[in-house]
Protein backbone atom coordinates (compact mmCIF):
# COMPACT_ATOMS: atom_id res chain seq x y z
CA UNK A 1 44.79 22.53 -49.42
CA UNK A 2 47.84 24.55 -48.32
CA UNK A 3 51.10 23.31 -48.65
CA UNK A 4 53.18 21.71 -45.98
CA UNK A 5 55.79 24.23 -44.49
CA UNK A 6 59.33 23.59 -45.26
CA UNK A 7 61.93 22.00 -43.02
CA UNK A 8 64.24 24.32 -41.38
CA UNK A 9 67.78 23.11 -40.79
CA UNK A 10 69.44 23.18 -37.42
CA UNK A 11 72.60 25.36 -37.03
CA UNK A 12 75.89 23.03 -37.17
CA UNK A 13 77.08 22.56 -33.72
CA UNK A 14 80.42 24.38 -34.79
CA UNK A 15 78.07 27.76 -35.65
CA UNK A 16 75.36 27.58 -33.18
CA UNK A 17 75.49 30.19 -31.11
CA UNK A 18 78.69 32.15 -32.74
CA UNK A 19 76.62 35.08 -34.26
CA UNK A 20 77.73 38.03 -31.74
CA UNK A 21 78.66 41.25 -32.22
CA UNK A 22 82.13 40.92 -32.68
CA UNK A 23 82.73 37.27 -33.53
CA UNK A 24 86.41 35.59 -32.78
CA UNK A 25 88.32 36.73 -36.08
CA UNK A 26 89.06 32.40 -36.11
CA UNK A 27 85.13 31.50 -36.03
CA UNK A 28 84.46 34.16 -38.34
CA UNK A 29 87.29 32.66 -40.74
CA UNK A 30 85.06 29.34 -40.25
CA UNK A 31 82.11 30.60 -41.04
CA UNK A 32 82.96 32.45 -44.01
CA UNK A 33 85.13 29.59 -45.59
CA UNK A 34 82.00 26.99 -44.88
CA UNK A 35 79.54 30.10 -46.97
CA UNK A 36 82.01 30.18 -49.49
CA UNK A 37 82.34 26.17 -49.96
CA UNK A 38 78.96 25.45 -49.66
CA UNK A 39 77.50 28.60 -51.95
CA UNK A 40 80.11 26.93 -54.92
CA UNK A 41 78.97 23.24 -54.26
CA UNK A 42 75.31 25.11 -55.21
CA UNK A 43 73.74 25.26 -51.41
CA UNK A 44 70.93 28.33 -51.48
CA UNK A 45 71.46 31.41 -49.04
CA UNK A 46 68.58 30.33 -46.88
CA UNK A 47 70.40 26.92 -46.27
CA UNK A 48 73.73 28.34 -45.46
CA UNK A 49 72.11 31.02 -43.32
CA UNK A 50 70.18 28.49 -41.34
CA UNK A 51 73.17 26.49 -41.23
CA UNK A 52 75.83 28.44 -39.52
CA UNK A 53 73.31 30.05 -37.34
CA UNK A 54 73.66 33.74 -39.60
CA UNK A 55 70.93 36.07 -41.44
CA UNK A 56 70.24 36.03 -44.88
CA UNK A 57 71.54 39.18 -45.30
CA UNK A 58 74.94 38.27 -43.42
CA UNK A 59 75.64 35.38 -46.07
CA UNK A 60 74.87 37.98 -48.84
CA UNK A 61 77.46 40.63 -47.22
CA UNK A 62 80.12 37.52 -47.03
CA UNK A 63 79.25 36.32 -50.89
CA UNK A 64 79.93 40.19 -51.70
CA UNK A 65 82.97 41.02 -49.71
CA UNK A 66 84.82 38.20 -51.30
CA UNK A 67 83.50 38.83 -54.79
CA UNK A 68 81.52 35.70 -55.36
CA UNK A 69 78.74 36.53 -58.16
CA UNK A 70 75.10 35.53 -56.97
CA UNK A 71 72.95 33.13 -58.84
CA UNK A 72 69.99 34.14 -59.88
CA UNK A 73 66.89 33.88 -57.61
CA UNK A 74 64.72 31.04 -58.52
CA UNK A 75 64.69 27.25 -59.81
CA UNK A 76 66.35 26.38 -63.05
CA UNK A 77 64.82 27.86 -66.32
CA UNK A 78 63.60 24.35 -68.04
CA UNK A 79 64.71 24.25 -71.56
CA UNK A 80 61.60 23.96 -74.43
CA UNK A 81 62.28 20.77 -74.40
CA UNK A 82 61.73 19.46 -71.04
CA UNK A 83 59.04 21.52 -70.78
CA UNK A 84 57.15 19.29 -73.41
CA UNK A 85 58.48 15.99 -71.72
């Protein structure tokens, strides 16, 4: 039985569509301030890419030209104990 596929989120209304070329410098501020946010409060890539309407790779290149440390890929490692539970 295969799985269901997973919901993809819409674009926020503020970000659909805004992923040109050569953005406005003010959206751009936008978007990057919204990756930043939402990467801290522990949103995934894939979310925040599918949320302001940008690539995977573009939220990477944002997380890295303003420093920010990835998480590692992958769930949570469970500790021996909640394994057993």
């Amino acid at each position: 039985m295969p799985y269901p596929p997973r919901p993809q989120l819409r674009p926020l209304a503020e970000f659909a569509g805004t992923a040109v070329p050569r953005p406005d410098p003010a959206v751009q501020a936008r978007v990057e301030r919204f990756i930043l946010d939402g990467y801290s409060a522990g949103r995934s890539l894939r979310e925040l890419a599918e949320l302001s309407d940008r690539s995977h790779s573009a939220v990477r290149n944002i997380l890295d030209k303003h420093g920010v440390r990835r998480r590692p890929t992958g769930a949570a490692a469970m500790s021996p104990n909640e394994a057993s539970e």
